[in-house]
Protein backbone atom coordinates (compact mmCIF):
# COMPACT_ATOMS: atom_id res chain seq x y z
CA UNK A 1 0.00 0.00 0.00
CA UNK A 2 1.68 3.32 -0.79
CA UNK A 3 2.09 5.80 1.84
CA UNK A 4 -0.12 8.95 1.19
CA UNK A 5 3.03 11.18 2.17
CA UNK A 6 5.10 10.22 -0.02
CA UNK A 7 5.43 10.39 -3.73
CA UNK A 8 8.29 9.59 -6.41
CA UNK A 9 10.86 12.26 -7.66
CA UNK A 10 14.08 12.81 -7.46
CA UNK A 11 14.69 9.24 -8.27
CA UNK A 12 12.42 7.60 -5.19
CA UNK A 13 9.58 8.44 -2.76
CA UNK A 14 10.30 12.06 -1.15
CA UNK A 15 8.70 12.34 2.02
CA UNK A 16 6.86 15.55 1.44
CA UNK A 17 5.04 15.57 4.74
CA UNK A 18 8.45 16.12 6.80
CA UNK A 19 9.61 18.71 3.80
CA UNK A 20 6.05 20.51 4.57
CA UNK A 21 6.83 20.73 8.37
CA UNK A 22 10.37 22.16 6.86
CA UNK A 23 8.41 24.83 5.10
CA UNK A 24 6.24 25.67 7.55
CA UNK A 25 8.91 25.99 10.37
CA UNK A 26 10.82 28.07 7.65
CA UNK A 27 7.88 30.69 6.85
CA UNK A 28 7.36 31.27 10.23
CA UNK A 29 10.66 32.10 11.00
CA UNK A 30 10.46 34.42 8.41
CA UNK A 31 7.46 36.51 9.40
CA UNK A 32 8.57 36.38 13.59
CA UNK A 33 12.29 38.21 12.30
CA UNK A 34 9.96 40.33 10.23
CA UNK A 35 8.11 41.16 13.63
CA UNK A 36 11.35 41.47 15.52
CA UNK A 37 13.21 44.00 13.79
CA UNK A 38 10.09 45.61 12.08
CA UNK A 39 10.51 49.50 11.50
CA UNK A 40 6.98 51.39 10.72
CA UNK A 41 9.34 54.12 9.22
CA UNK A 42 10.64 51.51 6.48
CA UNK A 43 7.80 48.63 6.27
CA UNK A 44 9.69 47.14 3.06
CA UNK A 45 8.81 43.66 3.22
CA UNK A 46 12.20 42.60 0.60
CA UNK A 47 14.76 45.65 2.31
CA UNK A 48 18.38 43.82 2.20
CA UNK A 49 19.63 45.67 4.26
CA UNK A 50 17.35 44.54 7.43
CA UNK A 51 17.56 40.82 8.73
CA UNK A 52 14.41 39.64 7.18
CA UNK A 53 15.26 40.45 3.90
CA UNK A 54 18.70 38.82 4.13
CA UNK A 55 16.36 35.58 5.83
CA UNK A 56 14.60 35.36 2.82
CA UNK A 57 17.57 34.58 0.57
CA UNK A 58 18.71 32.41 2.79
CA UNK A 59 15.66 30.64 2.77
CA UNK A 60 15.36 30.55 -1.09
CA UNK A 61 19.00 29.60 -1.29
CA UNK A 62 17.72 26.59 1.25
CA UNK A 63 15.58 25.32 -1.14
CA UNK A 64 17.64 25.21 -3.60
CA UNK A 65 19.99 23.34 -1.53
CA UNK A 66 17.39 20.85 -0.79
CA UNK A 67 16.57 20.31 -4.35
CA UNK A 68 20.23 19.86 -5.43
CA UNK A 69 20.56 17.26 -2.08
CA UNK A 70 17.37 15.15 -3.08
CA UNK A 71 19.01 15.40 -6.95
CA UNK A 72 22.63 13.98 -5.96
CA UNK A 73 23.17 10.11 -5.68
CA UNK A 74 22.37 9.08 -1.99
CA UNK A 75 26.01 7.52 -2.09
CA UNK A 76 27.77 10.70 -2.75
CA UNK A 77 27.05 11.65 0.96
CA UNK A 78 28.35 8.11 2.70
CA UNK A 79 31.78 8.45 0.36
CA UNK A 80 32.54 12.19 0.87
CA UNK A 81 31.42 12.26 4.77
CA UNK A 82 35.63 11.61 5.48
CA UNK A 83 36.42 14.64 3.31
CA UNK A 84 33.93 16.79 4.85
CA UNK A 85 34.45 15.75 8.00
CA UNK A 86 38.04 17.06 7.49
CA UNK A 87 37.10 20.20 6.23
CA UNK A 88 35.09 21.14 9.06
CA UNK A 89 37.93 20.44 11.39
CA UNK A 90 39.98 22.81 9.12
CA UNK A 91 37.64 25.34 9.03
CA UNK A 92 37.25 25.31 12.92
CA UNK A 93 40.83 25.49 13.07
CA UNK A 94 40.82 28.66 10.97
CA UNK A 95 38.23 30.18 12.95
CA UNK A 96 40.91 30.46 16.09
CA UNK A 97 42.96 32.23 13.95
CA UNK A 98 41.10 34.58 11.10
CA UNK A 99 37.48 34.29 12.58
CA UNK A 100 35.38 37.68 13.48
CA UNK A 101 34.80 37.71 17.54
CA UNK A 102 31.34 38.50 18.12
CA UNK A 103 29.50 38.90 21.32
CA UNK A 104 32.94 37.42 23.33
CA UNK A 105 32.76 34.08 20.20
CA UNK A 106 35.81 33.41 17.58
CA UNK A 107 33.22 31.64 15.43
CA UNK A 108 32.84 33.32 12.37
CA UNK A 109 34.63 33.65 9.35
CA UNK A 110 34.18 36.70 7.42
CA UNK A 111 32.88 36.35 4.22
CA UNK A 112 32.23 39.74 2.21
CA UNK A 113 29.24 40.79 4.51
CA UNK A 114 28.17 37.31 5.45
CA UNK A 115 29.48 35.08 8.05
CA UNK A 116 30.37 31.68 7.94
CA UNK A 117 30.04 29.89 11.28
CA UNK A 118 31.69 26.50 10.95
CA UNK A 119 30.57 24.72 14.17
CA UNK A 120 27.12 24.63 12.63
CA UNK A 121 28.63 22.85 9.97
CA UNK A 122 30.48 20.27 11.68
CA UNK A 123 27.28 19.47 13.34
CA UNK A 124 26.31 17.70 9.67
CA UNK A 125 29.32 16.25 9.09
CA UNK A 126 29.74 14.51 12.51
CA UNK A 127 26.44 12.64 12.11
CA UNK A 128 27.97 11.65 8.19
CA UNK A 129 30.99 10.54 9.61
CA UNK A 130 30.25 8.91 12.96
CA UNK A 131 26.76 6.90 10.53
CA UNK A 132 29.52 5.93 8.24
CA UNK A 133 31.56 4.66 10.84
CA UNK A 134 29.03 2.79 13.14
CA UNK A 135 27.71 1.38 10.36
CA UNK A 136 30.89 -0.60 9.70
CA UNK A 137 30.81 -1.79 12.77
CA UNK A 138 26.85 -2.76 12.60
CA UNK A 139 27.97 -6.67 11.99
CA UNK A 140 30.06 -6.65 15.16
CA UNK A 141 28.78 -6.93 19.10
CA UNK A 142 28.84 -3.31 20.10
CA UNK A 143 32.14 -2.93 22.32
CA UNK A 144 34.21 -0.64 23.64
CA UNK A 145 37.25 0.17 20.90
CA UNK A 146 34.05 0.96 18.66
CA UNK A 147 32.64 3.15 21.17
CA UNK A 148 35.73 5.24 22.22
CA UNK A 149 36.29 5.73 18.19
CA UNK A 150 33.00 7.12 17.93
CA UNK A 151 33.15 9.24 20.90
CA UNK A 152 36.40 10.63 19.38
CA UNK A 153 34.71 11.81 15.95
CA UNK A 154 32.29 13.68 18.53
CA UNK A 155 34.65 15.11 20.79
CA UNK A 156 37.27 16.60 18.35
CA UNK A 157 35.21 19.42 17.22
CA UNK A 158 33.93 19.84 20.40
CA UNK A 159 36.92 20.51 22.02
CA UNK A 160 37.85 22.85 18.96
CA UNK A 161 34.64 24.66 19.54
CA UNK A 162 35.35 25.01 23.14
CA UNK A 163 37.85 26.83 22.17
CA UNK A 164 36.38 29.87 20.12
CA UNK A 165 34.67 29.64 23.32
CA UNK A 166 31.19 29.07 22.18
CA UNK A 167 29.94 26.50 24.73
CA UNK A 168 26.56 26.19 23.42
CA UNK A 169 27.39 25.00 19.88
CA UNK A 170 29.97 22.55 21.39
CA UNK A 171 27.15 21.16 24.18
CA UNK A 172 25.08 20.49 21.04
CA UNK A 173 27.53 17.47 20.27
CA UNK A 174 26.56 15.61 23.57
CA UNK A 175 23.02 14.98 21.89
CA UNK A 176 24.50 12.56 19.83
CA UNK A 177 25.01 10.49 22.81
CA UNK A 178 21.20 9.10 22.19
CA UNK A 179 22.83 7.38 18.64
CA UNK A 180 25.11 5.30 20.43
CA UNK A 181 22.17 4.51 22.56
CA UNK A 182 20.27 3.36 20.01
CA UNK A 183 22.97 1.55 18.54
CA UNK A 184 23.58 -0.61 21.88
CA UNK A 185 27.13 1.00 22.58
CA UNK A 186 25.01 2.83 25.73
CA UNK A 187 22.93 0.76 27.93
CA UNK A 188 20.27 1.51 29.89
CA UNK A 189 21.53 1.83 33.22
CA UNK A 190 24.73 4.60 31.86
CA UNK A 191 22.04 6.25 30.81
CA UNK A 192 20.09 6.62 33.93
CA UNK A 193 23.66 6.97 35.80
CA UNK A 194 24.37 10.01 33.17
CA UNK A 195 20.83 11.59 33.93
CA UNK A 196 21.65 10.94 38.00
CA UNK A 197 25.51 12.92 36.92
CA UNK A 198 23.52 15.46 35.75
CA UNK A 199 21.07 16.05 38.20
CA UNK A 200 24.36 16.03 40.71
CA UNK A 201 25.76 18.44 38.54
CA UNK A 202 22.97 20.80 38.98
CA UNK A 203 22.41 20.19 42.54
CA UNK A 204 26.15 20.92 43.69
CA UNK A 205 25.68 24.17 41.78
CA UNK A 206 22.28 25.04 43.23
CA UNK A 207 23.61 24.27 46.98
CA UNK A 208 26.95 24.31 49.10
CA UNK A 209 29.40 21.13 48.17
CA UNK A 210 29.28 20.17 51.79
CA UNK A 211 25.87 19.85 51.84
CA UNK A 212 25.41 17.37 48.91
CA UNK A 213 28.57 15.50 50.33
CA UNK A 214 26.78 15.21 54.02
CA UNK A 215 23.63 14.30 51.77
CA UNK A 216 25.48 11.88 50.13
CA UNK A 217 26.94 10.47 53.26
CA UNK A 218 24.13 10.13 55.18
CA UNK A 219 22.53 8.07 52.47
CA UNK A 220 25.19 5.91 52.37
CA UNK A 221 25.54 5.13 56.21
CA UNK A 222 21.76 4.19 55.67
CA UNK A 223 22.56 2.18 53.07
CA UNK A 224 25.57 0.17 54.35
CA UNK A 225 23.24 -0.34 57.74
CA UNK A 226 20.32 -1.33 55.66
CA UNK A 227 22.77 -3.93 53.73
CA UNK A 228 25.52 -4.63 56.89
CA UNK A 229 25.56 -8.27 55.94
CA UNK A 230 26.39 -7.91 52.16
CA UNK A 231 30.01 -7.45 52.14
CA UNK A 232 29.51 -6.45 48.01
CA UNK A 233 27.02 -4.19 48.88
CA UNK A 234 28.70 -2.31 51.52
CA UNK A 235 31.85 -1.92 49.34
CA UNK A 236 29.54 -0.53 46.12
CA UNK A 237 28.35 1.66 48.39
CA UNK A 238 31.96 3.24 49.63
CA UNK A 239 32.60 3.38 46.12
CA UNK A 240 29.36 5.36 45.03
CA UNK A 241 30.22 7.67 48.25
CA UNK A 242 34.09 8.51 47.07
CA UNK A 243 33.38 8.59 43.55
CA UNK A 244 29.95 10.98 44.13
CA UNK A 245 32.70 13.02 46.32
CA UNK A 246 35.11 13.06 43.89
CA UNK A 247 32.78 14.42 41.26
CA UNK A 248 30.86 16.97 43.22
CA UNK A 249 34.43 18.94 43.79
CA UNK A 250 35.26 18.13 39.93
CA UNK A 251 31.73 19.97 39.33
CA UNK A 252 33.13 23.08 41.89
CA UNK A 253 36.43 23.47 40.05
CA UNK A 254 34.83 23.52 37.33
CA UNK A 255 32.38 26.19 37.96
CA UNK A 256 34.78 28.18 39.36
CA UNK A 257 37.63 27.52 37.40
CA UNK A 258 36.20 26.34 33.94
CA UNK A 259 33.76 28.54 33.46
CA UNK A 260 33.81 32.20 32.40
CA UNK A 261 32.37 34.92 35.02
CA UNK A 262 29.36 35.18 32.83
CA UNK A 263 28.37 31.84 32.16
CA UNK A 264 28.70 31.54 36.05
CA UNK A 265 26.42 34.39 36.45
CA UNK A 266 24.32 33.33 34.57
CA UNK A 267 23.54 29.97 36.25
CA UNK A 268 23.44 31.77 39.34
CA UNK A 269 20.21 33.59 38.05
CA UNK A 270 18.90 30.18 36.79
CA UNK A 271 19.09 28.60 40.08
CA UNK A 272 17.61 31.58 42.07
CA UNK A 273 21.47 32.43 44.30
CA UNK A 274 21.23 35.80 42.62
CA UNK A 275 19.06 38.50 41.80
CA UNK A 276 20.09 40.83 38.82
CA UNK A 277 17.20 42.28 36.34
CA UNK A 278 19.04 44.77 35.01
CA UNK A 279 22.15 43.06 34.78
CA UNK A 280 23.46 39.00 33.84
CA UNK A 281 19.44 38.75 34.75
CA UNK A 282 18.13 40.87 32.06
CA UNK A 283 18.05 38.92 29.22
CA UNK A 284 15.79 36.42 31.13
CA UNK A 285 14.22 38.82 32.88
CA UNK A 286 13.00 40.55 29.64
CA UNK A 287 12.46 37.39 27.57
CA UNK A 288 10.06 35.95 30.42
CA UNK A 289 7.97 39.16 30.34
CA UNK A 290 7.97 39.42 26.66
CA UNK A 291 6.53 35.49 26.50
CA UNK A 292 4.19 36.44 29.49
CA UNK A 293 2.32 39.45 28.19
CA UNK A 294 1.06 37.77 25.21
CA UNK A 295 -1.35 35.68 27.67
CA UNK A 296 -3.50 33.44 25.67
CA UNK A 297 -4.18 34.57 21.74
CA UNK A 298 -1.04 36.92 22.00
CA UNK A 299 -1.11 40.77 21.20
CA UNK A 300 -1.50 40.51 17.69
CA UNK A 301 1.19 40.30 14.42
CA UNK A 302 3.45 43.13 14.78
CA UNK A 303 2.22 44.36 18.04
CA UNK A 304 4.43 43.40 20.35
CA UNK A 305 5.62 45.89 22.68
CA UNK A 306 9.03 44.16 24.36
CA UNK A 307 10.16 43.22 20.59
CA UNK A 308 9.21 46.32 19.23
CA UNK A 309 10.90 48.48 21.63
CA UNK A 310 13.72 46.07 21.84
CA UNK A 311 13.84 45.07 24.87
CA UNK A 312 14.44 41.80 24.11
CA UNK A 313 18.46 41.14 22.68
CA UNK A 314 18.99 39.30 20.01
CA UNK A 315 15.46 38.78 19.97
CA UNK A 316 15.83 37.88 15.83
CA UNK A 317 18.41 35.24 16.47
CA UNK A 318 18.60 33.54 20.21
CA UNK A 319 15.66 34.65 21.61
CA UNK A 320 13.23 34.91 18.51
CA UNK A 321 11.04 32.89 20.53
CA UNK A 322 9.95 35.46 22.90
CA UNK A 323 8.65 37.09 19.43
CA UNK A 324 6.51 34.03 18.59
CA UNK A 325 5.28 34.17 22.71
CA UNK A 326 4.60 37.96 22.29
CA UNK A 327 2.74 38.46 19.49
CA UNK A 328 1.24 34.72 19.25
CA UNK A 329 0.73 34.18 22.70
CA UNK A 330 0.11 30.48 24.26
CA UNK A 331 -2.12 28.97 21.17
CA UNK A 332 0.87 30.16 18.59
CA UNK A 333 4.23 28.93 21.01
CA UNK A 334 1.94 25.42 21.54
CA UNK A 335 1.49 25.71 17.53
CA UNK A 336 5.26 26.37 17.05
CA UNK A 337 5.94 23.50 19.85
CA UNK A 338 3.71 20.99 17.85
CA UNK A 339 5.16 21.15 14.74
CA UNK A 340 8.68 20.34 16.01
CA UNK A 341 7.27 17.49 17.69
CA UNK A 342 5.92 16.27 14.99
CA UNK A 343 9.24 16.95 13.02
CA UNK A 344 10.96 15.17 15.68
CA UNK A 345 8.47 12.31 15.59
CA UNK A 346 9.02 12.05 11.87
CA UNK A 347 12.11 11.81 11.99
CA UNK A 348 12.36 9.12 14.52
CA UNK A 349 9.73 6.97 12.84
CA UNK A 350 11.70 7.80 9.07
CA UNK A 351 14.94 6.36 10.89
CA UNK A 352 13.46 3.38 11.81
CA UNK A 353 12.21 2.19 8.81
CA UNK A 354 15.81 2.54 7.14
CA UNK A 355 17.29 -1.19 5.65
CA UNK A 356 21.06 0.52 6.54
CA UNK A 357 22.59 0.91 9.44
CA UNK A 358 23.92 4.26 7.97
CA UNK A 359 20.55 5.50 7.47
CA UNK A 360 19.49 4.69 10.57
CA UNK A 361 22.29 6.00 12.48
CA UNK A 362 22.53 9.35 10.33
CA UNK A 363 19.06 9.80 11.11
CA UNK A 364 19.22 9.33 14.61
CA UNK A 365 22.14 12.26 14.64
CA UNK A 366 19.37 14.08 13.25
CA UNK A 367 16.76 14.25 15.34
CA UNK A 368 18.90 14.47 18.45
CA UNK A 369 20.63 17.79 16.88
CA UNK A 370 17.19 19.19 16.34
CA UNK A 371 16.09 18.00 19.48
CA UNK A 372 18.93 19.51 21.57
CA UNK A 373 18.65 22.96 19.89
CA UNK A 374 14.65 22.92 19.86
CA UNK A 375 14.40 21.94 23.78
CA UNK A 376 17.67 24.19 24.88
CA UNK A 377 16.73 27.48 22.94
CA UNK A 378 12.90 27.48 23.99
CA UNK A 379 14.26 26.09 27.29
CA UNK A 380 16.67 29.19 28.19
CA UNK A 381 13.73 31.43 26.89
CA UNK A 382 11.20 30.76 29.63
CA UNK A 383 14.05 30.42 32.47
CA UNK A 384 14.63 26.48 33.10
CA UNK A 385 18.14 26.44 31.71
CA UNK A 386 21.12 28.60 31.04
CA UNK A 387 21.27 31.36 28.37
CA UNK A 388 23.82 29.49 26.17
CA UNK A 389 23.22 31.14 22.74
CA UNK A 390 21.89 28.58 20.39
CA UNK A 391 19.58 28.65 17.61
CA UNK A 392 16.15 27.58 16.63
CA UNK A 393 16.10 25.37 13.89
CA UNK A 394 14.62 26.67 10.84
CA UNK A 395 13.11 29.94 12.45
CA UNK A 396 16.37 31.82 13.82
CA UNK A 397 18.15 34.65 11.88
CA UNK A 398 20.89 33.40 9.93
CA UNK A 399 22.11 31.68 7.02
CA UNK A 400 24.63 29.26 8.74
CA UNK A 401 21.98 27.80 10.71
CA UNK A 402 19.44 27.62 8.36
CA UNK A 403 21.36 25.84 5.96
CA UNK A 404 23.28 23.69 8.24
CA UNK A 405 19.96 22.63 9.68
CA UNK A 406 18.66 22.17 6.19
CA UNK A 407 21.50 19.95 4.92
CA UNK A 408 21.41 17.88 7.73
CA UNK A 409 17.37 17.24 7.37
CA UNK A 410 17.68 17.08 3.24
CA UNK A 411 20.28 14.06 3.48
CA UNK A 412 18.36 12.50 5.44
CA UNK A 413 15.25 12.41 3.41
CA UNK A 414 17.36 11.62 0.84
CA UNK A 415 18.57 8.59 2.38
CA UNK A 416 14.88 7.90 3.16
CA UNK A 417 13.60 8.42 -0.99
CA UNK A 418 16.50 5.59 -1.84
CA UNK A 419 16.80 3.31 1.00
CA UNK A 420 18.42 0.64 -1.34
CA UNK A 421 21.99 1.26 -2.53
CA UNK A 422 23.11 3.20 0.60
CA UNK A 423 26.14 2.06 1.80
């Protein structure tokens, strides 16, 4: 029976219910950075020299991207994911050294007026690369040479990214941890134990380290009292304690040592230990009463007060959210909300219907990259994580993003038009 969302071109069945959701996502990026940096003085819809303008050919440069992608042979991307791989690496390289510094962030190149931001693009070729190489592997029991090689085609760029600093783009990688999940190279249990490091994490910044270490000891001596005749348990249990030490003063050195004084200050006014509206707070601060006065139905296209006064920063780019929250109010962000889901959902179920363990894999990178930035960005707009700086897919100011982003879903639906012949 054929499935009503897809149809043949490009040499196989296009899924042209995901490339919809694309589409849609991409329009309504267009008109919210429209809203965001609309002058009444100059109400040019096509100005080039405002952001929207410049969004809209990079939008219609994105679908012509996406053509050419669903035109190439699906193998071209499996054989050249090595070379691009390298590239990228190069390319983050040269960012150290030639790249524009922007907003405290070595990670642009210059281009003319545009600027090139590699680390979006070695977001793509990462998931290439790593599918490529996990799908060698695909024949084998999952161990742990193949897992430490993978982790290695993660962590290189990440470390180079690290260095621009831009800790957002480079935290981005770490989604890619659900692949090797999927894959079997990540049980269960690590990844429970990596959600319990996490919540650790959080809760030795949110309180003094001696208090989660007394925490942690007291639940211990229960423990070993509660077990005093399992000689295993007791010793798992002194183990848990020194290791959960161990890592809770990691997690202070690297606060205070790791971190720059703003991404520190920033955390702070996360977790409540400081109150600054009208300084590291006001970003937040603004962005949460910018999403909050548009209620219910939202004050209306182009009406939004906070955006239009600009109150909100980089409220085209980072924070173009609080424009949809504005102006749409709940019914539009829950709109905005759904149709990622469903992307996401897509995505998941197009991955699993793959024959190749490339395929699979590659799509798998996929949705946890779009997941990552989707849940972060709209996550640090309403105040339950830290303002890191990343994107929304598809609906954020700028053409590094949006064609990154684009790339990286067009492959994939590639891969999903010819699922025979894929390496």
């Amino acid at each position: 029976m054929t499935n009503p969302h897809r149809h043949k071109l490009f040499g196989g069945e296009v899924d042209w219910f995901t490339i919809i959701l694309w589409l849609l996502l991409c329009i309504i990026g267009w008109f919210n950075i429209h809203a965001a940096v609309f002058d009444p003085d100059n109400p040019e819809l096509f100005n080039m020299n405002t952001n929207y303008g410049k969004q809209s050919i990079y939008i219609f440069s994105a679908m012509v991207l996406a053509v050419t992608i669903l035109i190439v042979d699906a193998k071209f991307y499996s054989s050249v994911s090595p070379i691009l791989y390298v590239i990228t690496i190069l390319l983050l390289i040269a960012v150290l050294v030639i790249g524009r510094n922007v907003g405290g962030n070595q990670a642009w190149i210059p281009i003319g007026s545009f600027r090139l931001q590699p680390s979006e693009f070695a977001k793509l070729a990462t998931c290439l690369l790593l599918g490529r190489y996990l799908s060698t592997q695909s024949t084998k029991n999952p161990n742990l040479g193949t897992l430490l090689t993978g982790a290695s085609i993660v962590l290189l760029p990440v470390m180079l990214v690290l260095l621009q600093p831009d800790t957002g783009s480079a935290l981005a990688f770490f989604a890619l941890v659900f692949v090797f999940y999927r894959e079997g190279y990540i049980s269960g249990p690590w990844m429970l134990f990596g959600a319990l490091c996490i919540m650790l994490f959080v809760l030795t910044l949110a309180f003094n380290q001696w208090v989660i270490i007394s925490v942690i000891a007291v639940v211990c001596a229960l423990g070993i009292y509660y077990f005093r005749k399992r000689r295993k348990a007791i010793t798992s249990l002194i183990i848990f304690f020194v290791i959960s030490t161990a890592y809770v003063f990691c997690v202070d050195f690297v606060y205070e040592n790791v971190l720059q004084s703003h991404q520190r200050n920033r955390i702070d006014v996360i977790l409540g230990k400081i109150d600054d509206p009208r300084g590291q707070g006001y970003n937040l601060n603004q962005s949460m009463i910018a999403i909050g006065s548009g209620q219910f139905w939202g004050k209306g296209y182009l009406q939004g007060t906070q955006t239009k006064y600009n109150f909100v920063p980089e409220q085209s780019t980072d924070f173009i959210f609080c424009t949809i929250g504005e102006e749409w109010g709940f019914v539009g962000s829950m709109v905005v909300i759904s149709l990622y889901l469903t992307l996401l959902l897509r995505i998941v179920n197009i991955a699993e219907r793959q024959r190749t363990a490339f395929a699979r894999i590659y799509a798998y990178g996929v949705a946890s990259i779009l997941f990552f930035h989707f849940a972060i960005n709209i996550g640090m707009t309403i105040g339950i994580v830290p303002i890191i700086g990343i994107p929304l897919p598809f609906i954020s100011y700028g053409g590094s993003s949006l064609w990154s982003f684009t790339i990286l879903l067009f492959i994939m639906l590639k891969f999903d038009a010819n699922k025979k012949g894929i390496v």
